[in-house]
N, C-alpha and C. Protein backbone atom coordinates (compact mmCIF):
# COMPACT_ATOMS: atom_id res chain seq x y z
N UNK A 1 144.00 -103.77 179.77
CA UNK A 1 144.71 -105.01 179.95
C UNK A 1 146.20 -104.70 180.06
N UNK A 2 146.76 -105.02 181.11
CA UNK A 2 148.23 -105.00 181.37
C UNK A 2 149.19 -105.92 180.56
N UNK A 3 150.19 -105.82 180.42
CA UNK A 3 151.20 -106.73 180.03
C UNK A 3 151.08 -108.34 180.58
N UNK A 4 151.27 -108.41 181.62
CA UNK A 4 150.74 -109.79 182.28
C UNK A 4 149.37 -110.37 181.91
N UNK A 5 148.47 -109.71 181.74
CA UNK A 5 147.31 -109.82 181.21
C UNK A 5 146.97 -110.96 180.24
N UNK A 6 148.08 -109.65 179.03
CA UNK A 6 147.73 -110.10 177.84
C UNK A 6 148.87 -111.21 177.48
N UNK A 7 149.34 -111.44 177.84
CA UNK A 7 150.38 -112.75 177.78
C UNK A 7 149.67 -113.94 178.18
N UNK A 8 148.66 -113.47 179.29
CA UNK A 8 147.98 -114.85 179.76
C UNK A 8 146.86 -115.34 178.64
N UNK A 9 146.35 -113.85 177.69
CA UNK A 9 145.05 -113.94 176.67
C UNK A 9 145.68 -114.76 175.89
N UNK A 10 146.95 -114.33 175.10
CA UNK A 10 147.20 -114.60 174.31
C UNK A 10 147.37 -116.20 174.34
N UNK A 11 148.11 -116.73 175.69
CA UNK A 11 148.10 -118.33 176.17
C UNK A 11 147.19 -119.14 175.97
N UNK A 12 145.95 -118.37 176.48
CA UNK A 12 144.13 -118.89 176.73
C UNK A 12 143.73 -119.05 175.25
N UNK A 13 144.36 -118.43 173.94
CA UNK A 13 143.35 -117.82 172.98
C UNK A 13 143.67 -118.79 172.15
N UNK A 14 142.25 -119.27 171.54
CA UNK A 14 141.83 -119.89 170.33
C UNK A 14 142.35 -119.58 169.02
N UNK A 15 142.74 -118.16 168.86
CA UNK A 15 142.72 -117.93 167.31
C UNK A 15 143.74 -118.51 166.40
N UNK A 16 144.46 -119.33 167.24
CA UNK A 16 146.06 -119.13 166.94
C UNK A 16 145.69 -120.62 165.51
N UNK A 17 146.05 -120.47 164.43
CA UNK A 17 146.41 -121.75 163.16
C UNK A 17 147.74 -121.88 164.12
N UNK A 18 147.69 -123.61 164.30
CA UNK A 18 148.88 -124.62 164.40
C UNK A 18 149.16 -124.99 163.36
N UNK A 19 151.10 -125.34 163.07
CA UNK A 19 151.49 -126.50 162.56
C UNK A 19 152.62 -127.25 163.21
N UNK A 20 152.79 -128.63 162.56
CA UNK A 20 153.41 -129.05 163.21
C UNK A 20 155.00 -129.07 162.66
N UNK A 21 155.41 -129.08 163.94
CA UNK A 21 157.43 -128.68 163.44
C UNK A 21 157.61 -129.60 164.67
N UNK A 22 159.12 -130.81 163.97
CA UNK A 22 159.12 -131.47 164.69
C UNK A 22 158.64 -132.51 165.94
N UNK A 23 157.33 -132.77 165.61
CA UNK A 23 156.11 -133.04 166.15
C UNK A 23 155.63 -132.32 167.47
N UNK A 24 155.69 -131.16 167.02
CA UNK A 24 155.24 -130.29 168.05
C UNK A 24 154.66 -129.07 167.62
N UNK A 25 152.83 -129.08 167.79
CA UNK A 25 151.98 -127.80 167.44
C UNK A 25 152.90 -126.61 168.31
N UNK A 26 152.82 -125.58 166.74
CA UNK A 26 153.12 -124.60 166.91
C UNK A 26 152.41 -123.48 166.26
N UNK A 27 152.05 -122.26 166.96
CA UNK A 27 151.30 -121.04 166.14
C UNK A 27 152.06 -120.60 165.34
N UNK A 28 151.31 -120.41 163.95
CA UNK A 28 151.96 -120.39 162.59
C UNK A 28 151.97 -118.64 162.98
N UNK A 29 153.41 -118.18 162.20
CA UNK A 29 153.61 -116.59 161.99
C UNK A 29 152.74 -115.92 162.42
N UNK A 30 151.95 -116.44 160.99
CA UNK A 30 150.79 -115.28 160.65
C UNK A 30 149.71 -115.24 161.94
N UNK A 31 149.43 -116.04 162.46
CA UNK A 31 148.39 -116.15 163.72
C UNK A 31 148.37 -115.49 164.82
N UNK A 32 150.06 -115.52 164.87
CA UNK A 32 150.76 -114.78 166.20
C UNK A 32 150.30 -112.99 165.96
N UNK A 33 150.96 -112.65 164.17
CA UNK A 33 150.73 -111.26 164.34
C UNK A 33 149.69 -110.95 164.10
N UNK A 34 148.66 -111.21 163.70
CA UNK A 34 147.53 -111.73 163.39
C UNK A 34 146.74 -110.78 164.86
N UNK A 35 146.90 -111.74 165.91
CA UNK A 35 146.69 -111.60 167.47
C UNK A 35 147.28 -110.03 167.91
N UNK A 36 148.25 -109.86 167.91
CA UNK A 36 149.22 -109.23 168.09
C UNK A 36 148.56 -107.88 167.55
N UNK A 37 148.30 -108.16 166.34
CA UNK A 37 147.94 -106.21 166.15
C UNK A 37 146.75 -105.65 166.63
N UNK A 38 145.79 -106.93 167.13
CA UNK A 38 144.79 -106.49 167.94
C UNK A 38 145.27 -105.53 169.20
N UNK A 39 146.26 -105.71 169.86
CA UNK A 39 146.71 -105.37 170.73
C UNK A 39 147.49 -103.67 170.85
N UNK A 40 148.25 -103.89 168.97
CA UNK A 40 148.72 -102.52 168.94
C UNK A 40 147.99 -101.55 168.07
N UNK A 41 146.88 -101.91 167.86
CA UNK A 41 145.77 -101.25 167.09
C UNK A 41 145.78 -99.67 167.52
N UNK A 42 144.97 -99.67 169.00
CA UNK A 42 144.61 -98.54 169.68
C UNK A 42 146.27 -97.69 170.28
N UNK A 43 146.80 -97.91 170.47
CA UNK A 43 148.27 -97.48 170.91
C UNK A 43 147.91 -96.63 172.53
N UNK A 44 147.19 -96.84 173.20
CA UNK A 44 147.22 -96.29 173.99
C UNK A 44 147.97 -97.30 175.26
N UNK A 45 148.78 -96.54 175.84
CA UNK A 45 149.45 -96.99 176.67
C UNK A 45 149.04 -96.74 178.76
N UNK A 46 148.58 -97.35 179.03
CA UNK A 46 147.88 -96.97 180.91
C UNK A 46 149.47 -96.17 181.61
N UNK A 47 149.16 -95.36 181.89
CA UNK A 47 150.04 -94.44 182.80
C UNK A 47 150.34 -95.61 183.79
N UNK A 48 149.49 -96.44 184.83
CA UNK A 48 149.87 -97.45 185.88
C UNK A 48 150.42 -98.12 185.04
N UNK A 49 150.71 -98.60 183.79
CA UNK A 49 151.85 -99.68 183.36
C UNK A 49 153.00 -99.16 183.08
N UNK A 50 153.35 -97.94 182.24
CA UNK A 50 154.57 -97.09 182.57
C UNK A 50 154.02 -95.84 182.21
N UNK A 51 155.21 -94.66 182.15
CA UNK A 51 155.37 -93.51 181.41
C UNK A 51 156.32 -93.59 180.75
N UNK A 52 156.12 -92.10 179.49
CA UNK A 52 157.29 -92.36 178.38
C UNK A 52 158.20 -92.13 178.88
N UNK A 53 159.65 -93.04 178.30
CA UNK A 53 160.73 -92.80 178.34
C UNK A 53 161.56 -91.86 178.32
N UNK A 54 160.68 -90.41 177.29
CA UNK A 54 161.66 -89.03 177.05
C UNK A 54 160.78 -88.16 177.62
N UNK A 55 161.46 -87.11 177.76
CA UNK A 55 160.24 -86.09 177.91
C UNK A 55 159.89 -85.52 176.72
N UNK A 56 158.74 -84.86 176.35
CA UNK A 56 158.40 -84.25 175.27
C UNK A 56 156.79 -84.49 174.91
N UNK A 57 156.07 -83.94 174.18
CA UNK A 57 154.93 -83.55 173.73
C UNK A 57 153.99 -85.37 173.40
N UNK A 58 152.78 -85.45 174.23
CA UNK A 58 151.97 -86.59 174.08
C UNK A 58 150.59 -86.57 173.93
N UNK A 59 150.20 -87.58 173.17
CA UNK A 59 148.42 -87.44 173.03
C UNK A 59 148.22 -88.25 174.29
N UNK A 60 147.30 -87.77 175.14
CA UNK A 60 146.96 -88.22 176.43
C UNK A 60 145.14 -88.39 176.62
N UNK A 61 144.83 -88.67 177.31
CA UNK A 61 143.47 -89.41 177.67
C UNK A 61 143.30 -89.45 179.29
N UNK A 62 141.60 -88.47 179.39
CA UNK A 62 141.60 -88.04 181.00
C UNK A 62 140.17 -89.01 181.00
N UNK A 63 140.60 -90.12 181.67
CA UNK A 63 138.83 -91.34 182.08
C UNK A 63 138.05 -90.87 182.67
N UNK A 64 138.23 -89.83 183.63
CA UNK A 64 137.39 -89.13 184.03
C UNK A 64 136.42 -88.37 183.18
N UNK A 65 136.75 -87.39 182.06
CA UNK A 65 135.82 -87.06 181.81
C UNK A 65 135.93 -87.39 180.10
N UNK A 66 136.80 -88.22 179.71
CA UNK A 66 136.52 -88.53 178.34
C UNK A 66 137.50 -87.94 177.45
N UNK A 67 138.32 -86.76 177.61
CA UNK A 67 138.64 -85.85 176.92
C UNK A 67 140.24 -86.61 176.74
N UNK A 68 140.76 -85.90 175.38
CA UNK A 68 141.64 -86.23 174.89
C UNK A 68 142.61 -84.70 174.37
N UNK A 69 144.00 -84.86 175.06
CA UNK A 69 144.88 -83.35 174.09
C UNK A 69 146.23 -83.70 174.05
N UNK A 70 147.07 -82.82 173.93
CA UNK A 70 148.77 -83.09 174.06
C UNK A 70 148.96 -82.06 175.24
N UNK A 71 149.48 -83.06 175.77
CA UNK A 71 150.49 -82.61 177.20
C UNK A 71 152.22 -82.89 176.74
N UNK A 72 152.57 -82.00 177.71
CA UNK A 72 154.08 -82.11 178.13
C UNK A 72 154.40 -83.34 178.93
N UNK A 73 155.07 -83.97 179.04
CA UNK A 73 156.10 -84.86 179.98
C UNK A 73 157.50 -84.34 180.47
N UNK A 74 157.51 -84.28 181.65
CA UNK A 74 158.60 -83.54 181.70
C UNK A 74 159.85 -84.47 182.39
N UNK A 75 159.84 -85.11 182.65
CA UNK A 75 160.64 -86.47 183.10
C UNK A 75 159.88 -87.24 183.82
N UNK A 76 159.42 -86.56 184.85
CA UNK A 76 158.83 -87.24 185.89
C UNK A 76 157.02 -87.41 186.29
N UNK A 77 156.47 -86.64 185.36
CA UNK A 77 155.25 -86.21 185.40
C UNK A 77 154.96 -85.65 184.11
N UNK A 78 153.22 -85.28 184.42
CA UNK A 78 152.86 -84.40 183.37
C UNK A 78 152.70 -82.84 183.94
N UNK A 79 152.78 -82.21 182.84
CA UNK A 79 153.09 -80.40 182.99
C UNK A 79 151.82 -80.42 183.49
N UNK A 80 150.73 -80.33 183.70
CA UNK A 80 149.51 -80.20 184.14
C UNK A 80 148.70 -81.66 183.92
N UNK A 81 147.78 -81.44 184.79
CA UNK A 81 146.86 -82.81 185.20
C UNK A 81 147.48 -83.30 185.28
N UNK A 82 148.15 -83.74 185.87
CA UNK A 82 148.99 -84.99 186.49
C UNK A 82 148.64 -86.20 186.95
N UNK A 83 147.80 -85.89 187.93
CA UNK A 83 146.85 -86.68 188.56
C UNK A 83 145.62 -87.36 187.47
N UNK A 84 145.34 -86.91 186.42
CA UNK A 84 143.94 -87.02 186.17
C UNK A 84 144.50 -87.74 185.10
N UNK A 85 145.37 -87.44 184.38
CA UNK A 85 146.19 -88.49 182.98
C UNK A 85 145.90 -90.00 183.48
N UNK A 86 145.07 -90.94 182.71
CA UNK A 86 145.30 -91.47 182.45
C UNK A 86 145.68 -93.22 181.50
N UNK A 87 146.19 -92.70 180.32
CA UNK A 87 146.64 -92.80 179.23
C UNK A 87 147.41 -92.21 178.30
N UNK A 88 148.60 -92.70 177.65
CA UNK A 88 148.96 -91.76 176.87
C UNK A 88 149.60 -92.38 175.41
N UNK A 89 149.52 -91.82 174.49
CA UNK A 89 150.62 -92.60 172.99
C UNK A 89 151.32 -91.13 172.82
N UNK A 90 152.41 -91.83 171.76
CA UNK A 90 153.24 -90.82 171.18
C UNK A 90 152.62 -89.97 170.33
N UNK A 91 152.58 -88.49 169.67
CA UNK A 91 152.22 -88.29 168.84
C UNK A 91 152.28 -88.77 167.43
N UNK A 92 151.99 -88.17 166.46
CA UNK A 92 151.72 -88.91 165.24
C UNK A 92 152.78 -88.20 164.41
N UNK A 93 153.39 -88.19 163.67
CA UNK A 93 154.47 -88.17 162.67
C UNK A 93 153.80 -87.18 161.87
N UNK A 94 154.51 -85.94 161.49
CA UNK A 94 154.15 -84.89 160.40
C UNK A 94 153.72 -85.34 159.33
N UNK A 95 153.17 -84.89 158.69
CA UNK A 95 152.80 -85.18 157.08
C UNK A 95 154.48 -84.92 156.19
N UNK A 96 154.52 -85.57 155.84
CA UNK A 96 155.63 -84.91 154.61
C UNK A 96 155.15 -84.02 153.11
């Protein structure tokens, strides 16, 4: 689901608790993020909606055959498979 997508789900979607403010239903906080982390649950991001911003080291996802590793980004691309990427999140934060 793209950005446009999910703006339209989120429009369409039932889950949302109303109250009223100034006589006008509104989705309460909690409903919104509620919705919302459904969305940032999985963190995977579609290569056709963007690429990362920096270059540097990513957990990536090939649909073709299932498989998942860390690639390079190098500004403009990926260091290998290029073509076949596609998905990617940031890596995950060291242990301390």
């Amino acid at each position: 689901m793209n950005f446009k997508e999910t703006l339209q789900w989120l429009i369409n979607n039932d889950d949302f608790d109303y109250k009223e403010i100034n006589g006008v239903d509104v989705p309460t906080y909690e409903s919104i993020a509620k919705v919302l982390m459904r969305f940032k649950e999985d963190g995977w991001i579609k290569c056709s909606d963007r690429q990362p911003d920096e270059t540097g080291k990513y957990w990536v996802y090939r649909e073709s055959d299932g498989k998942q590793h860390r690639e390079k980004f190098n500004g403009s691309g990926w260091s290998t498979n290029h073509n076949v990427i596609t998905h990617w999140q940031p890596l995950p934060k060291a242990p301390k």
